[in-house]
Protein backbone atom coordinates (compact mmCIF):
# COMPACT_ATOMS: atom_id res chain seq x y z
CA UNK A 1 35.65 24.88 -73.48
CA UNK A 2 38.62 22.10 -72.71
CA UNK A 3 37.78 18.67 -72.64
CA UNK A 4 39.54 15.68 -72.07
CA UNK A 5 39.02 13.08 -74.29
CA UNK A 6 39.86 9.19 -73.34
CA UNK A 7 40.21 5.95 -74.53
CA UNK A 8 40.08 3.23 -72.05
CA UNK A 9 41.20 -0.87 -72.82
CA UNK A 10 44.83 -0.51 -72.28
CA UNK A 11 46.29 -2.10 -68.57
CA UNK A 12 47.83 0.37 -66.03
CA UNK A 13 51.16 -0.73 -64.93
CA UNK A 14 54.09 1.16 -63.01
CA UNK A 15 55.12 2.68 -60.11
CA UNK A 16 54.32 6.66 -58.48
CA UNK A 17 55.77 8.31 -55.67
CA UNK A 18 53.31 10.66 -53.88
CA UNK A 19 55.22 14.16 -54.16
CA UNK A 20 54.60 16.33 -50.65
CA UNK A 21 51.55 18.22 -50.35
CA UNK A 22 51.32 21.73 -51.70
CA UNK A 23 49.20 22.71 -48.42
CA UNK A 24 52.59 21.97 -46.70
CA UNK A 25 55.16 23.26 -48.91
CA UNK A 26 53.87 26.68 -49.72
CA UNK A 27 54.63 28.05 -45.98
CA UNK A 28 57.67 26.09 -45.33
CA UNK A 29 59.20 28.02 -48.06
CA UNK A 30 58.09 30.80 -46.58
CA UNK A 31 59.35 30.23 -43.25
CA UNK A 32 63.08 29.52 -44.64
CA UNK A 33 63.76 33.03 -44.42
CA UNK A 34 63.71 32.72 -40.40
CA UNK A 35 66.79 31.09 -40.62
CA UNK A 36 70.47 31.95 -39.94
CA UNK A 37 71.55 29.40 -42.75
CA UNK A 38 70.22 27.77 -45.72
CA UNK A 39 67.18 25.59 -45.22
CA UNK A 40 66.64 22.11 -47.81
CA UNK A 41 63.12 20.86 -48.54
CA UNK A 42 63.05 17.65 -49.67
CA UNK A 43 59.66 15.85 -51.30
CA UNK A 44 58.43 18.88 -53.09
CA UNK A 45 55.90 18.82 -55.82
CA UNK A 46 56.83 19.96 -59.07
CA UNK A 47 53.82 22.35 -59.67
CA UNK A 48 53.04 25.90 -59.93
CA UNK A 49 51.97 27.14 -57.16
CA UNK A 50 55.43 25.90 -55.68
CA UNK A 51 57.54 27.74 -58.60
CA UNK A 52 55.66 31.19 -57.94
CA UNK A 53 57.04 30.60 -54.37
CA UNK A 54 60.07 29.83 -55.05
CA UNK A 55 60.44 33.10 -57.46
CA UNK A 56 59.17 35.17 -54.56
CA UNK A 57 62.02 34.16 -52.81
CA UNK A 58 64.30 35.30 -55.47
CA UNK A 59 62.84 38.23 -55.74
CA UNK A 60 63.81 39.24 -52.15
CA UNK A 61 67.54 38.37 -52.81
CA UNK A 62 67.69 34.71 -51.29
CA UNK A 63 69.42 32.00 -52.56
CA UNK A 64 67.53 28.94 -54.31
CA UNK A 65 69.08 25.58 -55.65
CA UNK A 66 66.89 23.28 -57.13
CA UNK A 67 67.62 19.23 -57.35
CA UNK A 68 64.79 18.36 -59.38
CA UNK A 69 66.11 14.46 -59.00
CA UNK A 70 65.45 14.82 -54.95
CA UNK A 71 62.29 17.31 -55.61
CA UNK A 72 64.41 19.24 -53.54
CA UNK A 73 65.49 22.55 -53.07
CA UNK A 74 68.07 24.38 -50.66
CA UNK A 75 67.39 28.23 -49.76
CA UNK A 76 70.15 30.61 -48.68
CA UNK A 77 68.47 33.36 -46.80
CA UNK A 78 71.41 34.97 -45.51
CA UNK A 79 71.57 37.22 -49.28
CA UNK A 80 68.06 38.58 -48.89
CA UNK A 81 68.79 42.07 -49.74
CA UNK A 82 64.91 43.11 -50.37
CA UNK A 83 61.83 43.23 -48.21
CA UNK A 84 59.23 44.32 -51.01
CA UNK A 85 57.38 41.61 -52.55
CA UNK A 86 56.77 42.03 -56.84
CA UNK A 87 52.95 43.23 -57.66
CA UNK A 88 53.12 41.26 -60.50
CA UNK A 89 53.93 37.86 -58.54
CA UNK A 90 51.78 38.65 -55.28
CA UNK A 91 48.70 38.69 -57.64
CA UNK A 92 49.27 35.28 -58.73
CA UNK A 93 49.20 33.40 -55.53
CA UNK A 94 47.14 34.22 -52.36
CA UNK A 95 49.94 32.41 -49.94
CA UNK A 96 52.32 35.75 -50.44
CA UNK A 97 50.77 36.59 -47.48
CA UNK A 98 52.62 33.82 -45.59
CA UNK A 99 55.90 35.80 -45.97
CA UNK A 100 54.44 39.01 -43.64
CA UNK A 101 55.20 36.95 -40.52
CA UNK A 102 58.48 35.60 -41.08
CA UNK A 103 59.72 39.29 -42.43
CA UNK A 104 58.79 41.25 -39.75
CA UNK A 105 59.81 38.60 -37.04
CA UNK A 106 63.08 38.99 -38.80
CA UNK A 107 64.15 41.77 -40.19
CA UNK A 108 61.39 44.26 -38.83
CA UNK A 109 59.95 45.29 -42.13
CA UNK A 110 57.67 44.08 -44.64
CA UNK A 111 55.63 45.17 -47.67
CA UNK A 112 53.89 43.68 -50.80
CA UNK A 113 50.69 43.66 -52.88
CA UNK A 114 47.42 42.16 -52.21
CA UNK A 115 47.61 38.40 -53.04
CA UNK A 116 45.71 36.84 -55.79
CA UNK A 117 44.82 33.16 -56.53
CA UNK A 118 41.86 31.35 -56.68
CA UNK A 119 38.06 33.68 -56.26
CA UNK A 120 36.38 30.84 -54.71
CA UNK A 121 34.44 34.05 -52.23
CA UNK A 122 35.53 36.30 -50.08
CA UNK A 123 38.37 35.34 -48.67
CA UNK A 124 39.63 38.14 -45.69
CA UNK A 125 42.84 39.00 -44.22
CA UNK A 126 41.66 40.66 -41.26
CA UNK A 127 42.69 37.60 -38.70
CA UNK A 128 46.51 38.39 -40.55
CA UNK A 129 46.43 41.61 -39.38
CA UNK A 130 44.97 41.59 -36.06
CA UNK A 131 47.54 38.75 -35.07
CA UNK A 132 50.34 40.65 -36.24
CA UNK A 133 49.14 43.87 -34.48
CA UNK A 134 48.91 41.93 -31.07
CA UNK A 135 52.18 40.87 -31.54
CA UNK A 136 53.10 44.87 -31.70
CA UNK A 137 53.87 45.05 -35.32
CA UNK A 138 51.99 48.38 -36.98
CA UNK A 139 50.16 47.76 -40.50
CA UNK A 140 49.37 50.55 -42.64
CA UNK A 141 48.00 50.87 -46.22
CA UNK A 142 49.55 52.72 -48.89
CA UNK A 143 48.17 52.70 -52.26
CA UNK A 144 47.53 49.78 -52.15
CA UNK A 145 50.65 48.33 -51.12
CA UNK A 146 50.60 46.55 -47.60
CA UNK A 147 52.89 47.87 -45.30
CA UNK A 148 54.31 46.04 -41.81
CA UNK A 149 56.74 47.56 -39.68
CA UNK A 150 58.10 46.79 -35.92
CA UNK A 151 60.42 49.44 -34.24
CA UNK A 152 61.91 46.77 -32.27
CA UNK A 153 61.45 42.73 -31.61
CA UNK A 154 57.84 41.03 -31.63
CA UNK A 155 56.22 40.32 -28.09
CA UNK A 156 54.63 37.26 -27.66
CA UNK A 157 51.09 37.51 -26.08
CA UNK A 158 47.62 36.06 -26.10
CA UNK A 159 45.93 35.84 -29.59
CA UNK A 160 42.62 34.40 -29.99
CA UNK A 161 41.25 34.32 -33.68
CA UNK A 162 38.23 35.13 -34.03
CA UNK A 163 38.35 32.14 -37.36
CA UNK A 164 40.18 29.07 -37.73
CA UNK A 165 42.44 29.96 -40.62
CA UNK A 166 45.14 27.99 -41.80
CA UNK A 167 46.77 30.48 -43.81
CA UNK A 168 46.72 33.19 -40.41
CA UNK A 169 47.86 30.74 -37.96
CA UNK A 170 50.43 29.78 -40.30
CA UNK A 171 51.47 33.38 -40.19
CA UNK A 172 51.44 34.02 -36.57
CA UNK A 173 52.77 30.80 -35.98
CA UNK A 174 56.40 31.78 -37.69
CA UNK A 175 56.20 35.58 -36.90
CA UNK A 176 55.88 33.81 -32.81
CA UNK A 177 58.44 32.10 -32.80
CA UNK A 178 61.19 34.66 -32.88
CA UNK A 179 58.85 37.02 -31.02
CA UNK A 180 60.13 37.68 -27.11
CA UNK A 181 58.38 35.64 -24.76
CA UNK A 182 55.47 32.83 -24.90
CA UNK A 183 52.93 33.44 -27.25
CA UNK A 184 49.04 31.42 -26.88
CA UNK A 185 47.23 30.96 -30.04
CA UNK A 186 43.51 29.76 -29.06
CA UNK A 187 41.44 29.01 -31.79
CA UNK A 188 44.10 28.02 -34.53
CA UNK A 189 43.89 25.99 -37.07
CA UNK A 190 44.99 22.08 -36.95
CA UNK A 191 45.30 20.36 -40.24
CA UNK A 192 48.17 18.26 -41.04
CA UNK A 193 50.33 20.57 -43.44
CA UNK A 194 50.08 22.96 -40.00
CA UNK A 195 51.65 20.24 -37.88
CA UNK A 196 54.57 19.54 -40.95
CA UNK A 197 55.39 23.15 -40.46
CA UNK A 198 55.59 23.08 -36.61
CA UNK A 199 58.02 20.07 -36.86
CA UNK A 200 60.24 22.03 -39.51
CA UNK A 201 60.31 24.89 -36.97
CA UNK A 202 60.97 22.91 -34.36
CA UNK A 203 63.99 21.32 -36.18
CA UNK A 204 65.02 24.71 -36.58
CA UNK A 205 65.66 25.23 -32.80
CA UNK A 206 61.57 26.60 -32.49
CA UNK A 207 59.40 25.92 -29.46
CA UNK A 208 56.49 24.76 -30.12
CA UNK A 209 53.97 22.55 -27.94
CA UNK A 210 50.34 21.78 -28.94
CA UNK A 211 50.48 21.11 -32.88
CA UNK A 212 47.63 19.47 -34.03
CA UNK A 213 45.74 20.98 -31.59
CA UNK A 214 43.74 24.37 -31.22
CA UNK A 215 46.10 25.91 -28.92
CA UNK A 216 49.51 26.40 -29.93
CA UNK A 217 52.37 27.81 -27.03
CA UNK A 218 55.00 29.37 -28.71
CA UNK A 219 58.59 30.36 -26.78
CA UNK A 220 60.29 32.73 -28.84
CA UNK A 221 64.23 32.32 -29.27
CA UNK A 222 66.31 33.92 -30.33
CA UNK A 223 67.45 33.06 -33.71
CA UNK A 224 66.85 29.93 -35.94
CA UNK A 225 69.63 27.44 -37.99
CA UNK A 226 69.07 25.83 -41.19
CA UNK A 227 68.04 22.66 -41.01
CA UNK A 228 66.67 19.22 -44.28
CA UNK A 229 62.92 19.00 -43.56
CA UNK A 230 60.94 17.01 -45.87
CA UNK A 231 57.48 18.17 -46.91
CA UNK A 232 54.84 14.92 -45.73
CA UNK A 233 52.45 13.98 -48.60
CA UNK A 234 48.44 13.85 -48.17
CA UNK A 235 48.68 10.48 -46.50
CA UNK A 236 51.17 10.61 -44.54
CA UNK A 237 51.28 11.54 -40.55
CA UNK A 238 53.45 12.51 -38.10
CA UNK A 239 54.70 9.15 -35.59
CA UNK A 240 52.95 9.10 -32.59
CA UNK A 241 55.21 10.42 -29.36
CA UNK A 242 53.63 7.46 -27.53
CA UNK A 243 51.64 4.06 -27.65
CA UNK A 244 48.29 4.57 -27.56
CA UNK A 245 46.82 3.12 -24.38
CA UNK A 246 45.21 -0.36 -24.30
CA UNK A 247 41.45 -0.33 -25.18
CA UNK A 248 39.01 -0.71 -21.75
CA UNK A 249 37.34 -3.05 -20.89
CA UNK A 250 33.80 -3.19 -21.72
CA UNK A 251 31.49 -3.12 -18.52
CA UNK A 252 28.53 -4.42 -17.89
CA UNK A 253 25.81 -2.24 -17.38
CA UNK A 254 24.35 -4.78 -14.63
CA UNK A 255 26.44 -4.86 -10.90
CA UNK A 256 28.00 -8.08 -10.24
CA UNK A 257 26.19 -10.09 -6.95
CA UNK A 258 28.47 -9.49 -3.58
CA UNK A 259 29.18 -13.07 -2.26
CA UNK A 260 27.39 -13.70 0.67
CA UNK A 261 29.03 -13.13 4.35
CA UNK A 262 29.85 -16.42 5.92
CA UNK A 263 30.55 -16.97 10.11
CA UNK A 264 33.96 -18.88 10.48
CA UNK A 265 34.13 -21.51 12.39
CA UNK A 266 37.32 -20.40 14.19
CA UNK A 267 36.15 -16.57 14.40
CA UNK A 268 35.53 -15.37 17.95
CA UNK A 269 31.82 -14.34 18.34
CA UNK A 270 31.44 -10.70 19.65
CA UNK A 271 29.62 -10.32 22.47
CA UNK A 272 26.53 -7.72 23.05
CA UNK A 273 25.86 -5.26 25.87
CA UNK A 274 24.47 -8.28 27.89
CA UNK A 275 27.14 -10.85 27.57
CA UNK A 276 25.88 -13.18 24.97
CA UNK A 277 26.77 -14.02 21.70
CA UNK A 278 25.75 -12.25 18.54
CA UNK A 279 24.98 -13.93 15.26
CA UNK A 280 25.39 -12.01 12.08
CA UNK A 281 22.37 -14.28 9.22
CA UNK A 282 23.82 -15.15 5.41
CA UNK A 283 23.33 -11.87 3.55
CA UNK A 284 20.73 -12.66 0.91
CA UNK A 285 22.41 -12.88 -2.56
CA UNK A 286 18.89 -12.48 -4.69
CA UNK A 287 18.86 -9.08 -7.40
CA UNK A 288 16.43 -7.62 -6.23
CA UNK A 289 16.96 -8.95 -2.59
CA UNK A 290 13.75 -10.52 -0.41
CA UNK A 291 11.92 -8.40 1.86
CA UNK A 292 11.69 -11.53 4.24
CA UNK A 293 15.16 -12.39 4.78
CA UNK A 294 16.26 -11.76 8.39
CA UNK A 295 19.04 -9.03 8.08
CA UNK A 296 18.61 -8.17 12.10
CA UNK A 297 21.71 -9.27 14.38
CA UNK A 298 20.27 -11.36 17.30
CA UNK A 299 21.40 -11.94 20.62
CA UNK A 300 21.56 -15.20 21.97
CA UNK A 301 21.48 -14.11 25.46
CA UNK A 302 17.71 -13.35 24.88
CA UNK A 303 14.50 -14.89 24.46
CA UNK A 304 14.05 -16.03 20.28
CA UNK A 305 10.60 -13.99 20.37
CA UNK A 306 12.13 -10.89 22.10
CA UNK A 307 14.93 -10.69 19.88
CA UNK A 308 13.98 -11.56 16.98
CA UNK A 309 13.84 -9.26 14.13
CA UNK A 310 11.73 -9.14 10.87
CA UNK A 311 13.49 -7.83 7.83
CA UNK A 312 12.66 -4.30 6.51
């Protein structure tokens, strides 16, 4: 078994610069080839999962340059010249998957292996596949080779899935927006790498309202442009489209007394039914208030025992 062996005592000095997180990267790459130009990613990490990517994409035809000083790269999907992902390079990385959606929302056809990566338990595809049939595309299996196919352009439409997975609302999310119409996802996923890719789309000419949230509205257009997007690392989050509001005020759970009603000197006294005066007491200010105090209006035109009323 490996083991690392270390030997502490020695002072940590320097300087590192968090690369972008792989969460983040692995579908933007995918969703270059929605594109009508090339597409730069800036801030990418240097590791494998990223490289397997990246050779996927060659693999269809596209065009990769690397600037490993930038940890960028700049893809050039306008040479893809094959829609059949490798066997041997689908079984290395479960995100393969992530290029179904932007394929058949672009050029109508799709097909690769099963993806591999990490067993960590069973890990379905079904919510993939249901999406993309709602969205009309037809998915067959032959052996063993995934198969998607669209006789003509995506229609946007309601899709509910019935889990919160990253990886399928990734999927959906880039096969919608080139899809005809407005397209609901209800139930999607919300993490932070989802949100980078919504803002890459959206810089794209993609329209897109709801990311970070579990219901994403999706206008399709009708084609995308290249566009410098730079993957966020783990830490990092998207500016806030407004100040948040002011905190309340905290409230007391207890009412506040009402000031008690006093006669004015210069008001004019209203008059009763019988032509005298009426007199309106103090309210009583007392939590709880008195059961004695006089509340009763009284009429001075009458007799003080007649008129006079005992509180409640």
């Amino acid at each position: 078994m490996s083991s690392f062996i270390i030997e502490g005592g020695a002072p940590l000095k320097g300087r590192h610069v968090s690369p972008g997180n792989k969460n983040a990267a692995l579908p933007m790459i995918a969703a270059t080839l929605l594109a009508d130009s090339p597409v730069t990613l800036t801030n990418l990490p240097d590791i494998g999962d990223v490289r397997i990517m990246l050779e996927l994409v060659e693999s269809l035809g596209a065009g990769v340059s690397r600037d490993t000083a930038r940890r960028a790269v700049t893809i050039d999907p306008r040479t893809l010249s094959n829609l059949e992902l490798p066997a041997a390079l689908c079984a290395k990385i479960r995100t393969s998957i992530l290029f179904a959606g932007p394929l058949v929302a672009k050029h109508r056809v799709a097909s690769m292996h099963p993806p591999g990566g990490d067993v960590i338990g069973r890990r379905r595809l079904d919510t993939h596949f249901h999406g993309l049939r709602k969205l009309g595309a037809e998915f067959d299996i032959d052996s063993g080779l995934y198969h998607f196919c669209t006789p003509r352009r995506l229609k946007g439409t309601r899709i509910l899935l019935d889990e919160a997975s990253v990886t399928a609302t990734e999927n959906l999310l880039m096969a919608s927006v080139l899809a005809e119409g407005r397209t609901e996802i209800y139930n999607a996923a919300c993490e932070p790498h989802i949100q980078n890719l919504c803002d890459m789309l959206a810089s794209m000419g993609a329209r897109i309202d709801g990311a970070g949230t579990n219901r994403l509205l999706i206008d399709g257009v009708e084609s995308l442009s290249g566009a410098e997007c730079r993957v966020r690392n783990d830490t990092s989050r998207p500016p806030p489209s407004s100040p948040p509001p002011p905190p309340r005020a905290a409230q007391s759970k207890f009412p506040k007394p009402r000031p008690p009603i006093l006669k004015s000197s210069n008001a004019r006294s209203p008059t009763s039914a019988c032509g005298g005066a009426v007199t309106t007491p103090a309210r009583c200010t007392s939590i709880p208030p008195r059961r004695n105090c006089a509340s009763a209006r009284t009429c001075s035109a009458r007799s003080p025992k007649s008129t006079t009323a005992s509180g409640p």
